[in-house]
C-alpha atoms as a PDB file:
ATOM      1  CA  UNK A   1       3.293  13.729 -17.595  1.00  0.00           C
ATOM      2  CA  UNK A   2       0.836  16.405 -18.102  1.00  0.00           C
ATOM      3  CA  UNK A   3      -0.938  17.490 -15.227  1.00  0.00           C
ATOM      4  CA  UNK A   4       1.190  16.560 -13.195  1.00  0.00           C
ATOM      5  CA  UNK A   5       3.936  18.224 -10.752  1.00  0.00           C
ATOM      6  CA  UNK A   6       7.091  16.794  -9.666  1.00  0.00           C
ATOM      7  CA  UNK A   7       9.102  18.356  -6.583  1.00  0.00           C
ATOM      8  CA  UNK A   8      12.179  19.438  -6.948  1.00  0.00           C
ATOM      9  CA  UNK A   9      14.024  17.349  -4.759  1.00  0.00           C
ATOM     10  CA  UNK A  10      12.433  14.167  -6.415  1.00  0.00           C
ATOM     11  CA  UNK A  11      12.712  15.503  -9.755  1.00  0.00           C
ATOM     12  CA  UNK A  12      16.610  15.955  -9.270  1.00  0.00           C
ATOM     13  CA  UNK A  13      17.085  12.517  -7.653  1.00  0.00           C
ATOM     14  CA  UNK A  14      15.271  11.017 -10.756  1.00  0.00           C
ATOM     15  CA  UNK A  15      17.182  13.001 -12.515  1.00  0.00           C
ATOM     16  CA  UNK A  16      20.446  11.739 -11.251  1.00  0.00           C
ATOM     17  CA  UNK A  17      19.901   8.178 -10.670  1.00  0.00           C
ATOM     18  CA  UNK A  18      19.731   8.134  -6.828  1.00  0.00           C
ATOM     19  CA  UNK A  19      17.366   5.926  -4.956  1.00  0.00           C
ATOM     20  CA  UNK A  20      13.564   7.697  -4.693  1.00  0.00           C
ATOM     21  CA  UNK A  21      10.408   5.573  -2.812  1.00  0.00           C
ATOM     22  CA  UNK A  22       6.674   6.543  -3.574  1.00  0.00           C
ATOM     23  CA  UNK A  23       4.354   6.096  -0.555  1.00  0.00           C
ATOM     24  CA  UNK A  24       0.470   6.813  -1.294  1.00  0.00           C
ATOM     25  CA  UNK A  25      -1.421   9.349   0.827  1.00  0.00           C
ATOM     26  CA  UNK A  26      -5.031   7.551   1.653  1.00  0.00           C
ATOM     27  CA  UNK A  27      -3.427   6.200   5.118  1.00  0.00           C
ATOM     28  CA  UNK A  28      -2.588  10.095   5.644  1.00  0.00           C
ATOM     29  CA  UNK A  29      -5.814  10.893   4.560  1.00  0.00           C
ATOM     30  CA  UNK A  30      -8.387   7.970   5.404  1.00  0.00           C
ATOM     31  CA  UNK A  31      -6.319   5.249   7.277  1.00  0.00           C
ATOM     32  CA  UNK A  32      -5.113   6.939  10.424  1.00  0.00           C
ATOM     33  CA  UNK A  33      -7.082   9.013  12.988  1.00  0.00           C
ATOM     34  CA  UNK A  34      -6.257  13.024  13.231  1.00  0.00           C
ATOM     35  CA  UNK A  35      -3.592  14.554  14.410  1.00  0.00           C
ATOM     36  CA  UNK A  36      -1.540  10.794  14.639  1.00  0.00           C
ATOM     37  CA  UNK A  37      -1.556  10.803  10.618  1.00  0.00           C
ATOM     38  CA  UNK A  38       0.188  14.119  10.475  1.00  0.00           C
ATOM     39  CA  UNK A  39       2.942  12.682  12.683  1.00  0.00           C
ATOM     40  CA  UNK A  40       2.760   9.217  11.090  1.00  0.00           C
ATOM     41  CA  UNK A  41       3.392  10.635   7.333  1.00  0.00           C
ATOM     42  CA  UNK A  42       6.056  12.530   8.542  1.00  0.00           C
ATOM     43  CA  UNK A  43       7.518  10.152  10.320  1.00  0.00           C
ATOM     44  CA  UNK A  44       7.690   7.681   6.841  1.00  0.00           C
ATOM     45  CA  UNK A  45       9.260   9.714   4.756  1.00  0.00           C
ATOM     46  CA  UNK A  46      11.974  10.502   7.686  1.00  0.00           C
ATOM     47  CA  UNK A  47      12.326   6.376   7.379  1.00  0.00           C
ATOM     48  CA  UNK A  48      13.101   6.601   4.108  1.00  0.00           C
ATOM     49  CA  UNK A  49      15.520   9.477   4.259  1.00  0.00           C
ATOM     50  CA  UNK A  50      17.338   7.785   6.788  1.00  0.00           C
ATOM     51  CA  UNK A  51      17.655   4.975   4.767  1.00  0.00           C
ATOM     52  CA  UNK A  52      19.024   6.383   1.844  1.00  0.00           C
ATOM     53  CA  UNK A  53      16.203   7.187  -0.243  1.00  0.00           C
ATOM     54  CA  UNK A  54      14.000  10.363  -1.131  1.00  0.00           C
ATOM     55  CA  UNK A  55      10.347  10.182  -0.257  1.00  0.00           C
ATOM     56  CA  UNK A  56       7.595  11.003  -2.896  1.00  0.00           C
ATOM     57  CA  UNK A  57       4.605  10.844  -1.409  1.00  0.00           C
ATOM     58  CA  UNK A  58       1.687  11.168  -4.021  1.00  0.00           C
ATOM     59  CA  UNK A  59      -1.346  13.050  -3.690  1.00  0.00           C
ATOM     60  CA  UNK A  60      -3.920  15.130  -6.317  1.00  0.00           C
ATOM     61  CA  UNK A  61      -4.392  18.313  -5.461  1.00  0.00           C
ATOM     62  CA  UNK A  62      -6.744  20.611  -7.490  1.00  0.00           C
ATOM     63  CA  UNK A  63      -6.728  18.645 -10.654  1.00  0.00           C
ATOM     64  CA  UNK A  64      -3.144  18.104 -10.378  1.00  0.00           C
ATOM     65  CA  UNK A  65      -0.778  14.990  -9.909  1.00  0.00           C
ATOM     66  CA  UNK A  66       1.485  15.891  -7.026  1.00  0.00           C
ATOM     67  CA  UNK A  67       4.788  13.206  -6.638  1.00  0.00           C
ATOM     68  CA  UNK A  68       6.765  14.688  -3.796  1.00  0.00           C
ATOM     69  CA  UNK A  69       4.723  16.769  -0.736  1.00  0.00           C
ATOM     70  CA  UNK A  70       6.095  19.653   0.664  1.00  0.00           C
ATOM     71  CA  UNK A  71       5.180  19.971   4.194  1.00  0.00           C
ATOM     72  CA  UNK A  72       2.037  22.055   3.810  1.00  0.00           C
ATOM     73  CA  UNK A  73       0.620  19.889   1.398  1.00  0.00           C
ATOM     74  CA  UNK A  74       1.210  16.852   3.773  1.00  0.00           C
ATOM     75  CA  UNK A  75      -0.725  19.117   6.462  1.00  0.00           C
ATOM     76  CA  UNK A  76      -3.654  19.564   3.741  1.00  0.00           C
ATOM     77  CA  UNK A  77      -3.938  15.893   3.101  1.00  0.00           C
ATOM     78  CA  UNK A  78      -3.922  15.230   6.909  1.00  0.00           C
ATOM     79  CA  UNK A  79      -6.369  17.753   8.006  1.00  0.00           C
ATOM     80  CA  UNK A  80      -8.703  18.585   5.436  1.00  0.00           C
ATOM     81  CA  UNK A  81     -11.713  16.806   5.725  1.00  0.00           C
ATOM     82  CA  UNK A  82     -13.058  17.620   2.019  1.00  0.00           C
ATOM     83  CA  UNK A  83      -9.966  15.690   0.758  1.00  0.00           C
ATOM     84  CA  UNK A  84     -10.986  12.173  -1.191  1.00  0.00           C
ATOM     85  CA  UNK A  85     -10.053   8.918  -1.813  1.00  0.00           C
ATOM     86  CA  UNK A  86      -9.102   8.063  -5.580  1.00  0.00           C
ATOM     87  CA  UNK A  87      -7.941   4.988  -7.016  1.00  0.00           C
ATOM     88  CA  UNK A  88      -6.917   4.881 -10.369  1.00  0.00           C
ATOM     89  CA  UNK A  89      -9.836   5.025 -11.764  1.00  0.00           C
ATOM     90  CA  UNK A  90     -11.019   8.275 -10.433  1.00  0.00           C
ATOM     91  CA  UNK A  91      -7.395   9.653 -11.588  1.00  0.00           C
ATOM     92  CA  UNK A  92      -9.221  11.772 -15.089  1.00  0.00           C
ATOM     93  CA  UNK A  93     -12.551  12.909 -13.561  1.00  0.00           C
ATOM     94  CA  UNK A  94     -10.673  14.282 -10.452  1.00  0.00           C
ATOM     95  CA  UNK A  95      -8.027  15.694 -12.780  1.00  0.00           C
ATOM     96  CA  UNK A  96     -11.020  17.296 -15.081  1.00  0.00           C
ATOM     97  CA  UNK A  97     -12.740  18.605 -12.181  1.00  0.00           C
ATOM     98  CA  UNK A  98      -9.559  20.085 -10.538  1.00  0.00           C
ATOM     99  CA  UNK A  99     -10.617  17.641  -7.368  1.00  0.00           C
ATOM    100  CA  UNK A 100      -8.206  16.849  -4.240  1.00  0.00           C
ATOM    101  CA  UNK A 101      -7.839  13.470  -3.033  1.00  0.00           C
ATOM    102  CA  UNK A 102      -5.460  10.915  -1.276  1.00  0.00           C
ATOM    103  CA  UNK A 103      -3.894   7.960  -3.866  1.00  0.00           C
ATOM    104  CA  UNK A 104      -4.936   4.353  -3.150  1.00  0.00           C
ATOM    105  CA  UNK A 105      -2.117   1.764  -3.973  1.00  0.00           C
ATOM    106  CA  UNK A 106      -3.750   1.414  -7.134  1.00  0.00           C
ATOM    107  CA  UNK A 107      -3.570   5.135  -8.011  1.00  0.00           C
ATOM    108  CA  UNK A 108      -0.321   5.897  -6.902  1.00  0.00           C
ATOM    109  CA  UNK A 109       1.593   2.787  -8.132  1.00  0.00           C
ATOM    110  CA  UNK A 110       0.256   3.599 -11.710  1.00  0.00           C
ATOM    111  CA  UNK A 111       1.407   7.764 -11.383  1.00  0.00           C
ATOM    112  CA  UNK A 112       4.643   6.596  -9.560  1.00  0.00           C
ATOM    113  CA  UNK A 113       5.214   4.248 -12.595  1.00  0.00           C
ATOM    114  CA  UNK A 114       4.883   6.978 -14.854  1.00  0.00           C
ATOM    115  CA  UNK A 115       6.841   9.322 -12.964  1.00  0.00           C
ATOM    116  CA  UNK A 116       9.574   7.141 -13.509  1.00  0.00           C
ATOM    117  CA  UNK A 117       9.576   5.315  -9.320  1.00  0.00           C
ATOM    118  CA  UNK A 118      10.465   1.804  -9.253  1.00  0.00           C
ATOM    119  CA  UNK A 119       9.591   0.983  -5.108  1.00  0.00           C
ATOM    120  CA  UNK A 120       6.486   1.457  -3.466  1.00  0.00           C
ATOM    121  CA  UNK A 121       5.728   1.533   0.312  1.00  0.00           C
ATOM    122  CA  UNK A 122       2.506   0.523   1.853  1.00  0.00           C
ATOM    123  CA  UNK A 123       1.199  -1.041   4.860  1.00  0.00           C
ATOM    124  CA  UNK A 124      -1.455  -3.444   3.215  1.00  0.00           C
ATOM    125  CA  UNK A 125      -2.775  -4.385  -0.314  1.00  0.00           C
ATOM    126  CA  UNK A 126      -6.493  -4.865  -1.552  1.00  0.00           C
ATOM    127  CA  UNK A 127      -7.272  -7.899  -2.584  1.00  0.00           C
ATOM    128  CA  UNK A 128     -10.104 -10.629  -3.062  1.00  0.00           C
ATOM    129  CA  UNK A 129     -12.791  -9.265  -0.934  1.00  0.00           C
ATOM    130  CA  UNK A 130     -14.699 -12.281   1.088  1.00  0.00           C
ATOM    131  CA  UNK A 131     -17.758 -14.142  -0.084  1.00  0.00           C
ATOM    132  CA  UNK A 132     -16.363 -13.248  -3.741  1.00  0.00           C
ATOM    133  CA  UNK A 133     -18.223 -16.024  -5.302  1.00  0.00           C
ATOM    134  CA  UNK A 134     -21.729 -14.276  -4.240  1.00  0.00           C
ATOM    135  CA  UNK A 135     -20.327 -10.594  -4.720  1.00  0.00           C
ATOM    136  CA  UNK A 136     -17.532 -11.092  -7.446  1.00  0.00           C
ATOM    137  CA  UNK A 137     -15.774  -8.048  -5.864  1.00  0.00           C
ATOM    138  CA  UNK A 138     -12.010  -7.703  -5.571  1.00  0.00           C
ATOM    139  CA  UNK A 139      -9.888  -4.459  -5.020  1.00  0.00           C
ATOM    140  CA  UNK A 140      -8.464  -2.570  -8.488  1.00  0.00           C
ATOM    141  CA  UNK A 141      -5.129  -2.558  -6.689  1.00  0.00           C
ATOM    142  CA  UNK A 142      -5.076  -6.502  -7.989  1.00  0.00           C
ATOM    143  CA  UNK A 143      -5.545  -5.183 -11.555  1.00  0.00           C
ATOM    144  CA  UNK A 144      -3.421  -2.336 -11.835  1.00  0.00           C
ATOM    145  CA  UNK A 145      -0.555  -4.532 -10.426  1.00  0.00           C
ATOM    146  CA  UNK A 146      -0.980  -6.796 -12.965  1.00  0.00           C
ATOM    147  CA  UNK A 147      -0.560  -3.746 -15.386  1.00  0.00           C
ATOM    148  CA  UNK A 148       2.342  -1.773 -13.420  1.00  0.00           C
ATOM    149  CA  UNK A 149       5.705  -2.254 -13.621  1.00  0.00           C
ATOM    150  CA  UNK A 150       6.604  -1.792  -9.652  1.00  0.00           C
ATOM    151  CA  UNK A 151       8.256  -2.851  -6.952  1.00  0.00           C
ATOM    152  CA  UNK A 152       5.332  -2.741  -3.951  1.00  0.00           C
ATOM    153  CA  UNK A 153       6.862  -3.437  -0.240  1.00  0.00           C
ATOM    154  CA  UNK A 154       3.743  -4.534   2.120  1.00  0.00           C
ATOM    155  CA  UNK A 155       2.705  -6.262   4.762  1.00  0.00           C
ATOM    156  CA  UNK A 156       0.463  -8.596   2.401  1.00  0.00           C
ATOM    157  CA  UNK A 157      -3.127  -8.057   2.213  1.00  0.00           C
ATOM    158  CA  UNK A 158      -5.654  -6.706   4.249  1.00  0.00           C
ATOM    159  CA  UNK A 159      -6.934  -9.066   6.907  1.00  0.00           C
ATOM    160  CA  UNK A 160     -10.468  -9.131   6.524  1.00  0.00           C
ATOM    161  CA  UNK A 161      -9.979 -10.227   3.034  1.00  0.00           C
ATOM    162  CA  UNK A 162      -9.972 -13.755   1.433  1.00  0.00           C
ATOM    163  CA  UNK A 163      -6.222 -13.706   1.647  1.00  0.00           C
ATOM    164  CA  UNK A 164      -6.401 -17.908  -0.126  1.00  0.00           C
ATOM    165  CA  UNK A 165      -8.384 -16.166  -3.186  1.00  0.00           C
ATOM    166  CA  UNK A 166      -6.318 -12.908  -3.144  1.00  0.00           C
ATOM    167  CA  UNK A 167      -3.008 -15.027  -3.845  1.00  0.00           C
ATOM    168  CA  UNK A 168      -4.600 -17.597  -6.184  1.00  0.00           C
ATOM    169  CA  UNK A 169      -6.075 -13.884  -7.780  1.00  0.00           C
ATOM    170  CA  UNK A 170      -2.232 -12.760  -8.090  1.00  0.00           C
ATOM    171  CA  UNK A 171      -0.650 -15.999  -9.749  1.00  0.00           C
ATOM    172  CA  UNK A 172      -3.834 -15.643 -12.430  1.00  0.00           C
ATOM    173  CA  UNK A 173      -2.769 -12.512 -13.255  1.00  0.00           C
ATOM    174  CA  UNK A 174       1.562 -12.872 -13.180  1.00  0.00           C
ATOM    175  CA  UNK A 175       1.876 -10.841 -10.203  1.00  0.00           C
ATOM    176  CA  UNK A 176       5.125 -12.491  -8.659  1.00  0.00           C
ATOM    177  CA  UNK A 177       5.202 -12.258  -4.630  1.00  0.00           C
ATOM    178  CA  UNK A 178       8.214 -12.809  -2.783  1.00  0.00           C
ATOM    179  CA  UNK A 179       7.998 -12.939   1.418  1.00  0.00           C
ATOM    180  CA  UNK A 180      10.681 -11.210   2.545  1.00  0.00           C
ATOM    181  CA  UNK A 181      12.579 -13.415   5.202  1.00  0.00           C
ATOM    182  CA  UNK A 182       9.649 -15.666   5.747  1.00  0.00           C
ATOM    183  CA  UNK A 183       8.126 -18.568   4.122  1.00  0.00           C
ATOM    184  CA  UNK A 184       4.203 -17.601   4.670  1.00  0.00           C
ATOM    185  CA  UNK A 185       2.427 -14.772   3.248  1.00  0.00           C
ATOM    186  CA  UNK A 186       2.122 -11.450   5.932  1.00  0.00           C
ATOM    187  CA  UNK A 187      -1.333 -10.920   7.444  1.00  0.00           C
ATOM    188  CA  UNK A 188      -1.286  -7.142   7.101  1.00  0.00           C
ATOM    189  CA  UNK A 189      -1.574  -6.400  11.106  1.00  0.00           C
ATOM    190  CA  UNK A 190      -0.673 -10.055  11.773  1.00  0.00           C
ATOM    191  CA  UNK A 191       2.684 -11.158  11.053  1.00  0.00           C
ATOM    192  CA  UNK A 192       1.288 -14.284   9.115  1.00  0.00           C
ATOM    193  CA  UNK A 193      -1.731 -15.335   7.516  1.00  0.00           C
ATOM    194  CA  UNK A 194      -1.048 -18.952   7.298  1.00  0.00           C
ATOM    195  CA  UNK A 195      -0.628 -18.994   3.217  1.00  0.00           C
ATOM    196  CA  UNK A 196       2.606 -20.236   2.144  1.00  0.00           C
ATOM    197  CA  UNK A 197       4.973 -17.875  -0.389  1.00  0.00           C
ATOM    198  CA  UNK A 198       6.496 -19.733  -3.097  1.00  0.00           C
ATOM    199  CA  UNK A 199      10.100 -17.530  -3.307  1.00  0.00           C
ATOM    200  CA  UNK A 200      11.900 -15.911  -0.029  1.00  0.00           C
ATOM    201  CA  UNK A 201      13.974 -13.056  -0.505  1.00  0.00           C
ATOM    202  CA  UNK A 202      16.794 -12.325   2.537  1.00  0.00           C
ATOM    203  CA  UNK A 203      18.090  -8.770   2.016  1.00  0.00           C
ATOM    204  CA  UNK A 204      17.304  -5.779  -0.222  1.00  0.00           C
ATOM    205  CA  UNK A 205      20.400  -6.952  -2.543  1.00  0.00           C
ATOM    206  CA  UNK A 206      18.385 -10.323  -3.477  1.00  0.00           C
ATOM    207  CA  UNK A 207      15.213  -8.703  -3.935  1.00  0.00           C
ATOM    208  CA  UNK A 208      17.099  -5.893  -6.256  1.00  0.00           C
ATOM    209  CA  UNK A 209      18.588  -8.824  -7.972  1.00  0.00           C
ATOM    210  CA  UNK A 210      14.418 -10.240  -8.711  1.00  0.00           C
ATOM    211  CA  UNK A 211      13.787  -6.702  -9.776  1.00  0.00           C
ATOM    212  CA  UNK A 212      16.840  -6.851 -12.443  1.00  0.00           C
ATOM    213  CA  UNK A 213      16.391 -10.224 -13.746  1.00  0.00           C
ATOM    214  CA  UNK A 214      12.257  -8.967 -14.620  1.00  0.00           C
ATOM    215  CA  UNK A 215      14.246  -6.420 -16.581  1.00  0.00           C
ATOM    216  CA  UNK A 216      16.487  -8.234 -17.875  1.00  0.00           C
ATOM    217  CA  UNK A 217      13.868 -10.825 -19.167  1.00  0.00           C
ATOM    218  CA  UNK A 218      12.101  -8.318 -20.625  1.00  0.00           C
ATOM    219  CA  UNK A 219       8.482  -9.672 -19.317  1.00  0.00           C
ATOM    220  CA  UNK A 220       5.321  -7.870 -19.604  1.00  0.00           C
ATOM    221  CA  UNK A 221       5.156  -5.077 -17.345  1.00  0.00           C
ATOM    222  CA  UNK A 222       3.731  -6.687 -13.916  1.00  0.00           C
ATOM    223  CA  UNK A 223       4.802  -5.504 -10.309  1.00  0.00           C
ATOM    224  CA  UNK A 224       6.722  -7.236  -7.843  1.00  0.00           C
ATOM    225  CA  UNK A 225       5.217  -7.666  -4.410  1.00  0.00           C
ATOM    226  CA  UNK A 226       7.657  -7.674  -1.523  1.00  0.00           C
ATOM    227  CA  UNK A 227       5.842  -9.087   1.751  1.00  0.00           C
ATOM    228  CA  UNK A 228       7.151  -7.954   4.262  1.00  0.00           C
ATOM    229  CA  UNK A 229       5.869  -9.482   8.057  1.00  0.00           C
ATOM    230  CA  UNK A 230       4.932  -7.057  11.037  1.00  0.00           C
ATOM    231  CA  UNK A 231       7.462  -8.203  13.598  1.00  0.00           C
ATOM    232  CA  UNK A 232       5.520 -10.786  16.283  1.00  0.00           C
ATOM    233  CA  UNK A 233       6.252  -8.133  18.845  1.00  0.00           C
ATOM    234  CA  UNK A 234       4.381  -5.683  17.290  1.00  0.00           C
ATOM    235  CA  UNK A 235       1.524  -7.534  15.673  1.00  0.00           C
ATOM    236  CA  UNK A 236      -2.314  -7.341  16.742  1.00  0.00           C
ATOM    237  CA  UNK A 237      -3.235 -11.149  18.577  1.00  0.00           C
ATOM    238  CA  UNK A 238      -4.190 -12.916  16.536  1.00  0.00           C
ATOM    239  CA  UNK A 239      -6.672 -14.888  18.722  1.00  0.00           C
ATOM    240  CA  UNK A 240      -8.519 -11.028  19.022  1.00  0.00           C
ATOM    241  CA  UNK A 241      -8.277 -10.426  15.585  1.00  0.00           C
ATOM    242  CA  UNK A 242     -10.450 -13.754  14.056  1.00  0.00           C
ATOM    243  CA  UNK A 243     -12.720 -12.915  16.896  1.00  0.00           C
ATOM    244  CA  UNK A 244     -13.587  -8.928  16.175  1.00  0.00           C
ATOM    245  CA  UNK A 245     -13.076 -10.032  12.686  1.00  0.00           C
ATOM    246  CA  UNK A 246     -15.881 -13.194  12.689  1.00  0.00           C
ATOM    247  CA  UNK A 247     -18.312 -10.228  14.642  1.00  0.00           C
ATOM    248  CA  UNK A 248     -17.616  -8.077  12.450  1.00  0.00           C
ATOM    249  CA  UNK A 249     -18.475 -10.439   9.697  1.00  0.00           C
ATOM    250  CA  UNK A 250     -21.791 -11.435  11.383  1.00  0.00           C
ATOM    251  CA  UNK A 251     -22.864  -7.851  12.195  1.00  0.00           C
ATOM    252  CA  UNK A 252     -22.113  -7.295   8.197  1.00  0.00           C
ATOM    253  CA  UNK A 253     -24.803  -9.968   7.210  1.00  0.00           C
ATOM    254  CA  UNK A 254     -27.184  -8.864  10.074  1.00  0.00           C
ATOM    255  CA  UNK A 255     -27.413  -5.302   9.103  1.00  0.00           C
ATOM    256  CA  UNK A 256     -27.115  -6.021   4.957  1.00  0.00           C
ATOM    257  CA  UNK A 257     -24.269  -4.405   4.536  1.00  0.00           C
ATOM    258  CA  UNK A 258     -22.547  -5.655   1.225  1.00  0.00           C
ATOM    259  CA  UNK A 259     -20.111  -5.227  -1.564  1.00  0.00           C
ATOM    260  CA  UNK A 260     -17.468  -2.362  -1.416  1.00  0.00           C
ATOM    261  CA  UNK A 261     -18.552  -1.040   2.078  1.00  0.00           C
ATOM    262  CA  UNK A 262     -17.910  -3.863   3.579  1.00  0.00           C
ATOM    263  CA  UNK A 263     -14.469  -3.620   3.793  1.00  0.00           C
ATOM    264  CA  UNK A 264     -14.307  -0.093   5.349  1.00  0.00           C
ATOM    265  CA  UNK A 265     -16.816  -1.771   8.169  1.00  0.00           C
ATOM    266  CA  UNK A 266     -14.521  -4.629   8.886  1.00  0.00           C
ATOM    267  CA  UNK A 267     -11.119  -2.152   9.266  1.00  0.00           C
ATOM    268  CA  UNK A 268     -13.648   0.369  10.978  1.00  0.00           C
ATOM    269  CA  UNK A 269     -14.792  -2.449  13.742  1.00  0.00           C
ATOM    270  CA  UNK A 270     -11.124  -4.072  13.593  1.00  0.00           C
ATOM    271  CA  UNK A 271     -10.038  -0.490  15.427  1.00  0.00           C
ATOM    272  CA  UNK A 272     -12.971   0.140  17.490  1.00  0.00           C
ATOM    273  CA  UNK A 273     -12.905  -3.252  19.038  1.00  0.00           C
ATOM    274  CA  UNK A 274      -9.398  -3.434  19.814  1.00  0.00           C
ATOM    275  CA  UNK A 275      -8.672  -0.294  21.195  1.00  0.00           C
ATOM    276  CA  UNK A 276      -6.743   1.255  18.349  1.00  0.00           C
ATOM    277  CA  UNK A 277      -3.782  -2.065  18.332  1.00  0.00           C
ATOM    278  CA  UNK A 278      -5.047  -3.049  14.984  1.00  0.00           C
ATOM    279  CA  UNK A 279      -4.130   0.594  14.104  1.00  0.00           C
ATOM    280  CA  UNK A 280      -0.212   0.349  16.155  1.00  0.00           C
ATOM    281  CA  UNK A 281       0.109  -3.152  14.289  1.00  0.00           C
ATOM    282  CA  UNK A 282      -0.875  -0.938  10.744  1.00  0.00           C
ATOM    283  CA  UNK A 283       1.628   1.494  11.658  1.00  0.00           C
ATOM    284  CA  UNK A 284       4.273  -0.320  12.403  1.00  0.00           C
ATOM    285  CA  UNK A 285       4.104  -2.611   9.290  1.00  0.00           C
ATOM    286  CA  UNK A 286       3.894   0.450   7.340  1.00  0.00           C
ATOM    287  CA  UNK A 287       7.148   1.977   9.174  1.00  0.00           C
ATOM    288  CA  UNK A 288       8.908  -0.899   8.614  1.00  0.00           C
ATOM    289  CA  UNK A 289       8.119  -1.205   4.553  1.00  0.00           C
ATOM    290  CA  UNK A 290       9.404   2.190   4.041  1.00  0.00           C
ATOM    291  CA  UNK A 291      12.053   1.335   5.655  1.00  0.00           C
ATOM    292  CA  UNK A 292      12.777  -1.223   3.463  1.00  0.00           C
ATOM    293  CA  UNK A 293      11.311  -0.041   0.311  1.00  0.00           C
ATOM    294  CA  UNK A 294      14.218   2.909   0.818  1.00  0.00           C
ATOM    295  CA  UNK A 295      17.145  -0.157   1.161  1.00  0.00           C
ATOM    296  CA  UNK A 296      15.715  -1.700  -2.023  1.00  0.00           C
ATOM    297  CA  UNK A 297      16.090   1.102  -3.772  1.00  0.00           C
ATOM    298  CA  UNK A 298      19.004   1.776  -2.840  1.00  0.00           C
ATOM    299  CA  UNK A 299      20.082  -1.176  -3.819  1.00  0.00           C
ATOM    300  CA  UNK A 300      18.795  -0.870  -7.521  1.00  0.00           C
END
C-alpha cells in the first residue's frame, strides 16, 4: 500500500504464512490513563507473542500508515499528547497533511485488511449509540465491518450503547457474530449484556473453521465478530454499572450534551465514578482478546 510502512518482523511473518494479530492504538492513545497505557500496550502484544502470533499494532505517524510499532513509536503514541484519534475516515486528510494519530477499530481493521491481517484484537466495538431514533448516530466501526473482510475478537460493544439496536444494526448489514463459549452477547466491561448470540464457537479451531468456510463460500467481504466475555471475576458490577451509567445518562440530558460526545462522557463518568474498575474490567477484556485473537490465528 502506498504510504504505508510495514515492520520487518510483520512483513516477514506475512511473508511466510505464520500467524500475525493487528491491535489498534486509540486505547494506547485515548482509552487508558498515562503511564498505565505504556505498560498496557506492551503488555498485549507480549500476549500475543506468547501465544504464537506476531503483534502489529497500527498507528499513523506523520502521514504515514505504520502496521507493526517498534518500541519508540509505542512510547510516542502513549505519551504524546498532540497525537489524534482517526477512524477511517480521517485515514486521507491525516495522510495528506502528514498528521499522527491512534487507529479506531474502524481505521485499523480497514489498513490491517489491506495489509494482508486476518484477526483483530480489541477490547470493545462502537455501535448503535442510544436514543438513535432522535440522533440517528451509530459508530463507523458498524460500517466498515460490514465492508472488511476480518476476523475482530472483542468483548462486544461498548456499554453505554444500545447494545439491542447495535446487534439488530449488525444482522442488517451481514456482519456474522459468534460468542465465544457463551450463549449471550459480552457487555464490553460486563461479562454479559443480556442479548442472546445466535452461533457459539468453543475453541480457536471452530472459530478458524467459521473463518474458512466465509472463504470458502466466497461471500461478500464482511468481518467476523468473535465475542469474547470478560471473565465474571474480573468484570465491573453490574448493579454499579446501570447506576453510574443511568447518571450519567441524566447528567447528559441536563447539561445538553448530544450526538458524538456523548459517548466519550458516558466512558469518561463510567471511570470517574467507579474508581478506575470500569477501566481494570476494559483491560482485562482486552488482555484476554489478544490472547485469543493470537490462538485464532494460529489456528488459520
Amino acid at each position: 500500500m502506498p504510504l504505508t510502512e510495514v515492520s520487518e518482523e510483520v512483513r516477514e511473518a506475512l511473508a511466510a504464512h505464520r500467524p500475525v494479530v493487528a491491535l489498534e492504538s486509540t486505547i494506547i492513545a485515548h482509552g487508558l490513563p498515562r503511564p498505565r497505557n505504556l505498560a498496557v500496550a506492551m503488555e498485549l502484544e507480549g500476549c500475543v507473542r506468547s501465544h504464537g502470533a506476531v503483534p502489529a499494532t497500527i498507528a499513523v505517524l506523520d502521514g504515514r500508515v505504520r502496521v507493526g510499532l517498534e518500541r519508540r513509536q509505542l512510547e510516542r503514541v502513549a505519551r504524546d499528547p498532540e497525537v489524534r484519534k482517526f477512524g477511517r475516515r480521517d485515514l486521507a486528510p491525516a495522510l495528506a497533511r502528514r498528521a499522527s494519530g491512534a487507529t479506531t477499530v474502524s481505521a485499523t481493521a480497514f489498513l490491517a485488511a489491506r495489509a494482508g491481517i486476518g484477526v483483530l484484537a480489541t477490547g470493545g466495538l462502537g455501535g448503535v449509540h442510544r436514543e438513535w431514533t432522535r440522533e440517528q448516530d451509530e459508530s463507523a466501526d458498524l460500517r466498515t465491518l460490514a465492508e472488511t473482510g476480518i476476523a475482530v475478537v472483542c468483548a462486544g460493544v461498548k456499554s453505554v450503547l444500545d447494545v439491542p439496536a447495535t446487534l439488530q444494526r449488525l444482522e442488517t448489514l451481514g456482519v456474522t457474530v459468534l460468542g465465544y463459549r457463551t450463549d449471550r452477547f459480552p457487555g464490553f466491561c460486563l461479562s454479559s449484556s443480556g442479548e442472546p448470540v445466535d452461533w457459539t464457537a468453543h475453541s480457536p479451531e471452530e472459530v478458524a473453521e467459521v473463518v474458512r468456510a466465509r472463504r470458502a463460500l466466497g461471500a461478500p467481504e464482511s468481518a467476523l465478530i468473535v465475542a469474547q466475555p470478560v471473565p465474571e471475576s474480573e468484570q465491573l458490577d453490574p448493579e454499579l454499572h446501570d447506576r453510574v451509567v443511568g447518571e450519567a445518562l441524566d447528567e447528559c440530558r441536563e447539561r445538553g450534551i448530544r450526538g458524538q460526545a456523548v459517548t466519550p462522557f458516558l466512558l469518561d463518568s463510567l471511570a470517574r465514578r467507579t474508581g478506575g474498575a470500569s477501566l481494570e474490567a476494559n483491560v482485562a477484556a482486552v488482555r484476554g482478546n489478544a490472547r485469543l485473537a493470537a490462538q485464532v490465528a494460529a489456528a488459520l
